[in-house]
N, C-alpha and C. Protein backbone atom coordinates (compact mmCIF):
# COMPACT_ATOMS: atom_id res chain seq x y z
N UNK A 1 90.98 72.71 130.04
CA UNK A 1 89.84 73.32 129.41
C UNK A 1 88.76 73.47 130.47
N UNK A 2 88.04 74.58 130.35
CA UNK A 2 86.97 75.13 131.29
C UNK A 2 86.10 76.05 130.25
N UNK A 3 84.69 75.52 130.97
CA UNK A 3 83.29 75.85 130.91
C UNK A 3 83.42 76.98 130.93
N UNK A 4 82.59 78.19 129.97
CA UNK A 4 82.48 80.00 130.82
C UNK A 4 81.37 80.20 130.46
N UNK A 5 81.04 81.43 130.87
CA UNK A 5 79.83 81.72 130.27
C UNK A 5 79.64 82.22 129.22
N UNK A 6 80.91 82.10 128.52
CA UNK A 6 80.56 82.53 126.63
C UNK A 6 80.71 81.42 126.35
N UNK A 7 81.72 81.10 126.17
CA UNK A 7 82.33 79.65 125.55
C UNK A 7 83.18 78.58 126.26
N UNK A 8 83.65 77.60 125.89
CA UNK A 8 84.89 76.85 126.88
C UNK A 8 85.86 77.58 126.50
N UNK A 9 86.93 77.21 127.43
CA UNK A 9 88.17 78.39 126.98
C UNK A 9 89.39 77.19 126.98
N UNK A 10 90.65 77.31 127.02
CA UNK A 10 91.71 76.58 127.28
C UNK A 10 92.49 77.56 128.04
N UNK A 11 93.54 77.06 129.38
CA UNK A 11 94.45 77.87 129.62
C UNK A 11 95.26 77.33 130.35
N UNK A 12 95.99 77.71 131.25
CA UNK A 12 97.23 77.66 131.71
C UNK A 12 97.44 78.57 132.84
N UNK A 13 98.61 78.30 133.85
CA UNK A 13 99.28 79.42 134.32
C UNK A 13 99.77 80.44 133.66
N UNK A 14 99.80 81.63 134.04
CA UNK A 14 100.39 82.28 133.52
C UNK A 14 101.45 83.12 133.31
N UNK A 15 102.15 82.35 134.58
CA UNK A 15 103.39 82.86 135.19
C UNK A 15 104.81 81.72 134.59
N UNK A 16 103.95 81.12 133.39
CA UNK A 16 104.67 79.84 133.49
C UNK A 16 104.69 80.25 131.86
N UNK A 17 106.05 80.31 131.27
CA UNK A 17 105.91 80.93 129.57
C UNK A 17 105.82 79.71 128.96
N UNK A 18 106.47 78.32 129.15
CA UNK A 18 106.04 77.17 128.68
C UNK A 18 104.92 76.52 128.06
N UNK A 19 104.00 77.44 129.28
CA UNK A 19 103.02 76.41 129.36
C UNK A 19 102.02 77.65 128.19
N UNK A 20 102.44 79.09 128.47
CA UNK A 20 101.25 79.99 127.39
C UNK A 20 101.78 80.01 125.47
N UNK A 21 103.10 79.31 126.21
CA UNK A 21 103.36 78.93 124.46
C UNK A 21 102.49 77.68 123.60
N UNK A 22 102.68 77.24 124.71
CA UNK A 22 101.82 76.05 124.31
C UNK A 22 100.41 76.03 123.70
N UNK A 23 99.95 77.25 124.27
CA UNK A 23 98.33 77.54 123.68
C UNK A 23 98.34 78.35 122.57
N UNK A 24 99.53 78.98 122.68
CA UNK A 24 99.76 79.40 120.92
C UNK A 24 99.73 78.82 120.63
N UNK A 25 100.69 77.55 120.60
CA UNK A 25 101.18 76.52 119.04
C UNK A 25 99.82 75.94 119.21
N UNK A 26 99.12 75.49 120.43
CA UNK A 26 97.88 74.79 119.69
C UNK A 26 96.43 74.96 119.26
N UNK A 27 96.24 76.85 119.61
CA UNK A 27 95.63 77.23 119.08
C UNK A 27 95.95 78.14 117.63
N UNK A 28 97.11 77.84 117.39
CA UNK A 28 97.88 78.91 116.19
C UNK A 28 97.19 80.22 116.11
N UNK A 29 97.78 80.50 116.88
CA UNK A 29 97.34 82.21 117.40
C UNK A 29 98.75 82.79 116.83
N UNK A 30 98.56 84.06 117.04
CA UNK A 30 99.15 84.85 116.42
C UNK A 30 99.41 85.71 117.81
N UNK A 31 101.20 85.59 117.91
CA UNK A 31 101.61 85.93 119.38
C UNK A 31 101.17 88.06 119.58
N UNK A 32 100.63 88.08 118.36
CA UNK A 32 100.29 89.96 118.88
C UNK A 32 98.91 89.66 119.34
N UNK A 33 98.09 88.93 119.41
CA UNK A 33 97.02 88.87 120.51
C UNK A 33 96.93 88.32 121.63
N UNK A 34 97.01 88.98 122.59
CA UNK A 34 96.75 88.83 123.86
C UNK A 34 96.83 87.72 124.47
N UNK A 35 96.82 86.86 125.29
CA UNK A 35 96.11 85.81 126.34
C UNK A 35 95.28 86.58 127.48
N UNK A 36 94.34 86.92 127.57
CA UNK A 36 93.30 87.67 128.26
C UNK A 36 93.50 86.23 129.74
N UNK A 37 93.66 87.06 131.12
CA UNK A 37 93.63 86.27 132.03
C UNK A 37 91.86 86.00 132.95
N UNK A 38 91.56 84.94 133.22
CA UNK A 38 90.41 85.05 134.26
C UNK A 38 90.66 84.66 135.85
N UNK A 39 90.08 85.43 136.20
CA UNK A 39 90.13 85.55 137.99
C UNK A 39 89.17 85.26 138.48
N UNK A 40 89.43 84.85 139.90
CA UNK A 40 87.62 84.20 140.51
C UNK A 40 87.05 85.75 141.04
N UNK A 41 87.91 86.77 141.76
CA UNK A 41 87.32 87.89 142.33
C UNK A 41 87.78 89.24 141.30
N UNK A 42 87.12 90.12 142.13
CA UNK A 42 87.81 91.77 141.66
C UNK A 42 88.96 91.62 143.06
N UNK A 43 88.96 91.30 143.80
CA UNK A 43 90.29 91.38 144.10
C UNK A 43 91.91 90.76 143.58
N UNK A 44 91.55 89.77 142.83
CA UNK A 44 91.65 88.74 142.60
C UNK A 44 92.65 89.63 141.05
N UNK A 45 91.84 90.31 140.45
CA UNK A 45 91.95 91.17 139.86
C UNK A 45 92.82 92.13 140.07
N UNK A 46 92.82 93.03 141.26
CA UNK A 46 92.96 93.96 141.52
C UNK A 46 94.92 93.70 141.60
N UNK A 47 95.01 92.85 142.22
CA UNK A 47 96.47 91.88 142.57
C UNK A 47 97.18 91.83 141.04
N UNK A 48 96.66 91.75 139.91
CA UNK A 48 97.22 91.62 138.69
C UNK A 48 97.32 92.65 137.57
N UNK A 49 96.22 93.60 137.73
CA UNK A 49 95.38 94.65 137.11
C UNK A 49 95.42 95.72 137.66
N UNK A 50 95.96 96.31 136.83
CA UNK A 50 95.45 98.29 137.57
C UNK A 50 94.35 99.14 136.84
N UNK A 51 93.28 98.39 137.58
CA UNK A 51 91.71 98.84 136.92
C UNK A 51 91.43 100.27 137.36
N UNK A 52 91.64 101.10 138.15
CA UNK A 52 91.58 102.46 138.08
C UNK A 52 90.07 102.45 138.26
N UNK A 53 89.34 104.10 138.58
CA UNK A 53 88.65 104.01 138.73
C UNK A 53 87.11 103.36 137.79
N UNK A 54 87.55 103.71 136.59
CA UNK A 54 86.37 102.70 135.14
C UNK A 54 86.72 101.63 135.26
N UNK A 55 87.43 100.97 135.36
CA UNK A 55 88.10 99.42 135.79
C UNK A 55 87.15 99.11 136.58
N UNK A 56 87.36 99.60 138.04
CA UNK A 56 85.97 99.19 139.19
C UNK A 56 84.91 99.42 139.50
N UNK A 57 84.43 100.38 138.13
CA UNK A 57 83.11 100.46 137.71
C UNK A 57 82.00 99.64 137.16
N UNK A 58 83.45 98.96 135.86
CA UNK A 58 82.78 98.36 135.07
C UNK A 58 82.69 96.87 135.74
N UNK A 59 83.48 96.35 136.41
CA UNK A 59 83.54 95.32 137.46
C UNK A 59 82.64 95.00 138.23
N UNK A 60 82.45 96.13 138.49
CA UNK A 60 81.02 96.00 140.02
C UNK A 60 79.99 95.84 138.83
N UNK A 61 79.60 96.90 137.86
CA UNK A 61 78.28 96.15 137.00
C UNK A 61 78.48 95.20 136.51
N UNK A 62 79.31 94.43 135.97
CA UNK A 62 79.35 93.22 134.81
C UNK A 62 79.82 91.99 135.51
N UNK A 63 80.39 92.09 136.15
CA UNK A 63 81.48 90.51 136.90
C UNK A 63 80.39 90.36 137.94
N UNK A 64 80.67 89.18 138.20
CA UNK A 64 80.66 88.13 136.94
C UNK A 64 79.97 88.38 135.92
N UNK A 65 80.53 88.17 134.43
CA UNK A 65 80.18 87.81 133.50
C UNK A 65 81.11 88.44 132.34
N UNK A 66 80.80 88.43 130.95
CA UNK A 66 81.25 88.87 129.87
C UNK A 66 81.71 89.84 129.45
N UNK A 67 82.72 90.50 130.59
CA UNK A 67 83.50 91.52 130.12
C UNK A 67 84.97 91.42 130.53
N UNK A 68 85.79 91.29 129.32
CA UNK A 68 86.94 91.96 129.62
C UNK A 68 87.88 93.51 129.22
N UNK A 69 88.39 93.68 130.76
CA UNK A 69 88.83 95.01 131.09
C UNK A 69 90.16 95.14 130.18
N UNK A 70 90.48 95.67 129.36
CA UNK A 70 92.35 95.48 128.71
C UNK A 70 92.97 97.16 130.15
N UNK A 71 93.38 96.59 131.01
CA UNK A 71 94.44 97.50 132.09
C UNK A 71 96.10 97.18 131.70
N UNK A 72 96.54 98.08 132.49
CA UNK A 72 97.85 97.88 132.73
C UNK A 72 97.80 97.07 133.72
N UNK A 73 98.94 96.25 133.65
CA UNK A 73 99.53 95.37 134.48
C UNK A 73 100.28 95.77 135.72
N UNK A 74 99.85 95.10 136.63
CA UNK A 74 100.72 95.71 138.15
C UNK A 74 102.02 94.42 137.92
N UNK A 75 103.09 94.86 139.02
CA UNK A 75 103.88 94.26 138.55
C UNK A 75 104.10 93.03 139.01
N UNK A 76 102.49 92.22 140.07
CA UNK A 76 102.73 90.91 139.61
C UNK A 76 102.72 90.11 138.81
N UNK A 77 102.02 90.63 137.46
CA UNK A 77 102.22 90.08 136.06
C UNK A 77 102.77 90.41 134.94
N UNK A 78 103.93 91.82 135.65
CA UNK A 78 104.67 91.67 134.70
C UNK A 78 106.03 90.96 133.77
N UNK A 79 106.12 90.10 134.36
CA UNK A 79 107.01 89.47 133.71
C UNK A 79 105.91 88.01 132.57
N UNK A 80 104.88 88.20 132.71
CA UNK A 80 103.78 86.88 132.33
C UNK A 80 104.06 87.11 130.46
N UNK A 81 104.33 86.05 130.17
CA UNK A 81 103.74 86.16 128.64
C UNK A 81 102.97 85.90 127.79
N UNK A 82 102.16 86.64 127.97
CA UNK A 82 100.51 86.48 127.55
C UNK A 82 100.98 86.70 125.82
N UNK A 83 101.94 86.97 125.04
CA UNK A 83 101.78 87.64 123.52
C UNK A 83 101.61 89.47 123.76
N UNK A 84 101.08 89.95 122.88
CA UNK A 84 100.76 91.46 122.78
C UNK A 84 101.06 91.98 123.20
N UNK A 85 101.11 93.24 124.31
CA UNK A 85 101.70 94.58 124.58
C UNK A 85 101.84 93.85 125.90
N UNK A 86 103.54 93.74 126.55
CA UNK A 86 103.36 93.43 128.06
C UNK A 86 103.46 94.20 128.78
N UNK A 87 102.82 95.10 128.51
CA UNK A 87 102.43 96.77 129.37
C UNK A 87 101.14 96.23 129.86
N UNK A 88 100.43 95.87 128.98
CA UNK A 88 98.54 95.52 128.89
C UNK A 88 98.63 94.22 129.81
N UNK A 89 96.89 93.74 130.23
CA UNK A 89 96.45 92.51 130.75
C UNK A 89 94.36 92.95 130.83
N UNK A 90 94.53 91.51 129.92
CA UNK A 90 93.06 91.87 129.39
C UNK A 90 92.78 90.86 130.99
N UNK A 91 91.59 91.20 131.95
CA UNK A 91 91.14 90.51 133.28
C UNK A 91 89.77 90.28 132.95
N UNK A 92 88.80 89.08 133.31
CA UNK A 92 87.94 88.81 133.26
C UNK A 92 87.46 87.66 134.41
N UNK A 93 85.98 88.30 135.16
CA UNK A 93 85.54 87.37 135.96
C UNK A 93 84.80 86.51 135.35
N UNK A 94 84.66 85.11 134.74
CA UNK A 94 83.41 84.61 134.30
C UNK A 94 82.48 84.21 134.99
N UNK A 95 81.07 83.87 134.76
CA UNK A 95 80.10 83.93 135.67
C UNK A 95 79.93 82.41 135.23
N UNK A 96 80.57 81.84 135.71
CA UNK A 96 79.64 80.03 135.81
C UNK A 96 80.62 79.44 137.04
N UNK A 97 79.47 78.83 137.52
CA UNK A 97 80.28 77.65 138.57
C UNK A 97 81.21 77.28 138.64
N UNK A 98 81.66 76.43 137.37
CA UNK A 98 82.83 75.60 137.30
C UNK A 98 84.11 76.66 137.03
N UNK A 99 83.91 77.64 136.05
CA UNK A 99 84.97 77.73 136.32
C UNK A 99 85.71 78.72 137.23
N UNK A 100 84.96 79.39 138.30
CA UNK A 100 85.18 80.41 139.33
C UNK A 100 85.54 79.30 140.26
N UNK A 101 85.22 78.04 140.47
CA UNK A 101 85.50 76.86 141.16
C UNK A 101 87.04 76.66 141.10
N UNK A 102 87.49 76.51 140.03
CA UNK A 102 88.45 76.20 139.09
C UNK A 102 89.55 77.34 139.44
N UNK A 103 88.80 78.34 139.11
CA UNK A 103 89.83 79.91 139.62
C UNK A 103 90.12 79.89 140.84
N UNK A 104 88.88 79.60 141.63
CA UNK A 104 88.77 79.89 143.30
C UNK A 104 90.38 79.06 143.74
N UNK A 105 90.65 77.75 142.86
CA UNK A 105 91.68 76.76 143.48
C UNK A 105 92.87 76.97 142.93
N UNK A 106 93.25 77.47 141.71
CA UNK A 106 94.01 78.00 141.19
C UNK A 106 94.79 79.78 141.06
N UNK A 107 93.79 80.17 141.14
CA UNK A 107 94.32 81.60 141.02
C UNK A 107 93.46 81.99 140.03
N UNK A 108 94.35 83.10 139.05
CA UNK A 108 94.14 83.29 137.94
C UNK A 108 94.79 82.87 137.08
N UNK A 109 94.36 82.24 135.74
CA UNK A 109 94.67 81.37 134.38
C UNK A 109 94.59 82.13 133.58
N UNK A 110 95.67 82.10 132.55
CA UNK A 110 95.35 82.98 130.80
C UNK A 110 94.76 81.74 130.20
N UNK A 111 93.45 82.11 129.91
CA UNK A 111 92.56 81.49 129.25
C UNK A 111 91.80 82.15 127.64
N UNK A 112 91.95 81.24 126.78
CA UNK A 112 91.19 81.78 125.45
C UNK A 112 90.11 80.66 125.24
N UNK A 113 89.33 81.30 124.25
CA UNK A 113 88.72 80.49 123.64
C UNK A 113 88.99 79.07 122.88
N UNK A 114 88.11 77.75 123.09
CA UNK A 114 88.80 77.05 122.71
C UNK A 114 88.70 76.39 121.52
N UNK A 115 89.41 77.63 120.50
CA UNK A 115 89.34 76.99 119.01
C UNK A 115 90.46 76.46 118.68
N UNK A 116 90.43 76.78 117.15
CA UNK A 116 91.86 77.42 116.37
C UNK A 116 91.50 78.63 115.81
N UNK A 117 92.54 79.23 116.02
CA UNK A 117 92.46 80.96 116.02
C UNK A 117 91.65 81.45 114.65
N UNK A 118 90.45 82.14 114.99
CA UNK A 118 90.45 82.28 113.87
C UNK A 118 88.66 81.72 113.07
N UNK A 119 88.73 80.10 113.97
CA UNK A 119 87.68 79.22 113.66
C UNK A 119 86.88 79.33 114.92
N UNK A 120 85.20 78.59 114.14
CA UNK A 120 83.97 78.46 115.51
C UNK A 120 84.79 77.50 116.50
N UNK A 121 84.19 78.44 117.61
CA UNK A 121 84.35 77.45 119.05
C UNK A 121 83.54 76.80 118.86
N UNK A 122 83.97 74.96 119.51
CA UNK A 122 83.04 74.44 119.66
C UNK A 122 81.89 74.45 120.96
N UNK A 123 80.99 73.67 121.17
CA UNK A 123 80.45 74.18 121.84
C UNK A 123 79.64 72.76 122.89
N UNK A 124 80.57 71.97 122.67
CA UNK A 124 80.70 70.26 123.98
C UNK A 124 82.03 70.13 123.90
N UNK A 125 81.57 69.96 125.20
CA UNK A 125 83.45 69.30 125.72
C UNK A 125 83.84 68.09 124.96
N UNK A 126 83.48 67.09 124.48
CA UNK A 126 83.38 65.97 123.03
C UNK A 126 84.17 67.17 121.81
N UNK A 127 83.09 68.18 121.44
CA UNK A 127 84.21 68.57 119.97
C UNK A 127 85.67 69.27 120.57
N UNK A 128 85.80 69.49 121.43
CA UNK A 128 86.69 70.58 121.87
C UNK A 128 87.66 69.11 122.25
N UNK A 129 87.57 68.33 122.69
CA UNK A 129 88.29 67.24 123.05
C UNK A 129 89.04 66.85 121.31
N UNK A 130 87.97 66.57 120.61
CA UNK A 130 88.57 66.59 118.99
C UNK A 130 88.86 66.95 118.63
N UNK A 131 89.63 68.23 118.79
CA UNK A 131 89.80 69.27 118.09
C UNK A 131 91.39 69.26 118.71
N UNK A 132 91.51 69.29 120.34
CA UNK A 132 93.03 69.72 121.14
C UNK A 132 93.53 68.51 121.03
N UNK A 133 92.64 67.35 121.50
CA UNK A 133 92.99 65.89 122.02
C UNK A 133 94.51 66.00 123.01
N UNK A 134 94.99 65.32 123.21
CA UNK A 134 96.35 65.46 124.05
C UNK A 134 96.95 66.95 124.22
N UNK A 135 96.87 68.04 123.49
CA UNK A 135 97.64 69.09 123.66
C UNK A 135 96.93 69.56 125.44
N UNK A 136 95.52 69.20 125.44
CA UNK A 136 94.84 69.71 126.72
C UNK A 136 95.03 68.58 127.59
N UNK A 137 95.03 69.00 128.83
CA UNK A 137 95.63 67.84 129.67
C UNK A 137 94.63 67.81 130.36
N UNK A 138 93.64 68.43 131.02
CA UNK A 138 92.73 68.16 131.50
C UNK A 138 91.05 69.08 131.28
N UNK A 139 90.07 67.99 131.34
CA UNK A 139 89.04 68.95 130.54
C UNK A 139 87.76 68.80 131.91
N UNK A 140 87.40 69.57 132.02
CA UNK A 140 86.66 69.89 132.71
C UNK A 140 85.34 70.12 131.82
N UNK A 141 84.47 69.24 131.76
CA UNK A 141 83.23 69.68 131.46
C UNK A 141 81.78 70.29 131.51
N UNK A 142 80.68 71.07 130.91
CA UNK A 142 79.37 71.08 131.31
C UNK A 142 78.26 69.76 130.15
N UNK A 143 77.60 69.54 131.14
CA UNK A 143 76.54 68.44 130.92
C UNK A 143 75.91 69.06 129.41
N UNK A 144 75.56 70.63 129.45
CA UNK A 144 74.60 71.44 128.10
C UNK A 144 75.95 72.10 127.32
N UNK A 145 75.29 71.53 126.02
CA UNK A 145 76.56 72.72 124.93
C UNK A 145 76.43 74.17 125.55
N UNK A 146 77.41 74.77 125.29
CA UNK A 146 78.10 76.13 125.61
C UNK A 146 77.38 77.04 124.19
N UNK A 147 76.55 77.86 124.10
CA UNK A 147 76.71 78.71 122.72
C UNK A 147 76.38 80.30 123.60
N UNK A 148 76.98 80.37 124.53
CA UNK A 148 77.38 82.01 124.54
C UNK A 148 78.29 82.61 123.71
N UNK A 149 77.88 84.20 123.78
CA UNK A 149 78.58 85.56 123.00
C UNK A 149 79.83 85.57 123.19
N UNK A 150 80.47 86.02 122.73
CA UNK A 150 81.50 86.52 123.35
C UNK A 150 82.10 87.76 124.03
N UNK A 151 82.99 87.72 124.80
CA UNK A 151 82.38 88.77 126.09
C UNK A 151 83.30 90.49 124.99
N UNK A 152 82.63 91.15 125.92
CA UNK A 152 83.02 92.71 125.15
C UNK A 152 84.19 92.74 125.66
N UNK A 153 84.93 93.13 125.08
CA UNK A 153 86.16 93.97 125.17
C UNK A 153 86.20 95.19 125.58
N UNK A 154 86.53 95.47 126.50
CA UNK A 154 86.83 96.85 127.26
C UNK A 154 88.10 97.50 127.11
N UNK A 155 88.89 98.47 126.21
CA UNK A 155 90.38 98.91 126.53
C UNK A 155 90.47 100.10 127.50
N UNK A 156 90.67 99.86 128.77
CA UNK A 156 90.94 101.03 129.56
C UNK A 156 92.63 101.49 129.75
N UNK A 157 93.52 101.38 128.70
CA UNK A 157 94.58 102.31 128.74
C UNK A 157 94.76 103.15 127.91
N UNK A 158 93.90 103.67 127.72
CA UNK A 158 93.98 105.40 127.03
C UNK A 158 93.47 106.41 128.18
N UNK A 159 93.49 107.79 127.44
CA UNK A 159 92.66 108.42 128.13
C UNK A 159 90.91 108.22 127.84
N UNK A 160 90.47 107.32 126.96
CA UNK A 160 89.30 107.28 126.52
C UNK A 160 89.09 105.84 126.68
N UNK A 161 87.87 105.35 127.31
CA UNK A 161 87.95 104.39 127.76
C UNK A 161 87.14 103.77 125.90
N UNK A 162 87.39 102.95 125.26
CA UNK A 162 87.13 102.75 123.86
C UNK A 162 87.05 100.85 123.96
N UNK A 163 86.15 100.72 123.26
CA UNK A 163 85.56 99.15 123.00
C UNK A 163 86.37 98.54 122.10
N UNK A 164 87.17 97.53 122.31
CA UNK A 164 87.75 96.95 121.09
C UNK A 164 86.92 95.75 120.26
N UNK A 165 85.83 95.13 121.07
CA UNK A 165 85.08 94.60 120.55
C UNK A 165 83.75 94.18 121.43
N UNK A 166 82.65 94.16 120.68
CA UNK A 166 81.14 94.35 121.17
C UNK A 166 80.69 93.04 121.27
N UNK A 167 80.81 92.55 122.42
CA UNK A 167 79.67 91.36 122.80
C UNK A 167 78.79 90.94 123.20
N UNK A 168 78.19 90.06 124.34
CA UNK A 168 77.16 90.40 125.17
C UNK A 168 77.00 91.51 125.63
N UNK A 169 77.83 92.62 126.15
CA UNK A 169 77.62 93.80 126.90
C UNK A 169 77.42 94.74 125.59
N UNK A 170 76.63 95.41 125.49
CA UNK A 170 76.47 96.41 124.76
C UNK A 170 77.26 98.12 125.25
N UNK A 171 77.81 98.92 124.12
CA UNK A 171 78.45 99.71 124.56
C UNK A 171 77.32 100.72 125.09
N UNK A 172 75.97 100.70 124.87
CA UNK A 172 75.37 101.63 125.64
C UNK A 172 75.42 101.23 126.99
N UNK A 173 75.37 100.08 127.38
CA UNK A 173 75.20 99.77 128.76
C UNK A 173 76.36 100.21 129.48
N UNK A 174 77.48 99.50 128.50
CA UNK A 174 79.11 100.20 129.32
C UNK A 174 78.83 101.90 129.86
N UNK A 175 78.71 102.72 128.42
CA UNK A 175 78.95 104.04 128.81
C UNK A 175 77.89 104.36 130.07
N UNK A 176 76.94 103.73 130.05
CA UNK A 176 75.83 104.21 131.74
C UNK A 176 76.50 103.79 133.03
N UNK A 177 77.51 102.56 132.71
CA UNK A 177 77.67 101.87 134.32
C UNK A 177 79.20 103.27 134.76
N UNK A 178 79.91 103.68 133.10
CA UNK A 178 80.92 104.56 133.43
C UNK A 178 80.39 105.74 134.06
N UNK A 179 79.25 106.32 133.50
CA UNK A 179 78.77 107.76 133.67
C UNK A 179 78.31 107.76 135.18
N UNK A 180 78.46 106.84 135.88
CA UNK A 180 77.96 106.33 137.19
C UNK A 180 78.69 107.53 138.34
């Protein structure tokens, strides 16, 4: 478990199907949604993601922070089983210390939010500990509760780049950093 700048998240490798099953069964998710991955860079990104040119638009304005890109997958992640379309890979830089720290040493992690699917995140590493207890193996904490947004959803595999969901980033802001 890791700190972000929306919420704590839970994750895993993601090259490892063991280990992203695991965050199904213990977040009882529902395997048609995603495992959205986070990366410490846009390169970082770029290695997993085929962000295209709105991809590295929206990157350079928002990352770090609360946006994830839904791209096609290059084919170092395609064999990953994130759940949902394994054509897709939702990429996100988060903007806090710890866990770009965390990325910086690892790579990139499929990371979600750390509820149960469905329910409020909590928002101290204490409830989130009560909630996984043993399923999480290691928790990484912040000192202040967590009550960030949750980050926007970006789908860039159409021909229309379209919001699947509105968070901190507002879609007016998106469409200005695109019209760029």
């Amino acid at each position: 478990m890791i700190p972000t700048d929306t919420v704590y998240g839970i994750g895993t490798r993601p090259d490892l199907p063991e280990a992203t099953a695991r965050i199904f069964q213990a977040k009882q998710r529902p395997w048609d949604l995603e495992l959205p991955v986070l990366v410490p860079s846009l390169e970082a990104a770029t290695g997993i993601a085929q962000l295209g040119v709105a991809g590295r638009l929206a990157a350079r304005a928002f990352w770090p922070g609360p946006l994830t890109l839904v791209v096609r997958r290059t084919s170092a992640g395609a064999g990953w089983d994130l759940g949902g379309d394994p054509a897709t890979i939702g990429v996100r830089m988060p903007d806090h210390p710890k866990a770009l720290a965390v990325l910086e040493r690892t790579g990139p992690l499929a990371v979600t939010s750390a509820n149960i699917s469905g329910g409020p995140t909590p928002g101290t590493c204490e409830e989130v500990a009560g909630l996984f207890g043993d399923a999480v193996v290691a928790y990484v904490c912040d000192l202040d509760p967590l009550a960030g947004s949750p980050s926007t959803v970006l789908d860039l595999t159409g021909i229309e780049p379209r919001i699947l969901r509105e968070g901190s980033i507002s879609a007016a802001a998106i469409s200005a950093a695109l019209a760029r």
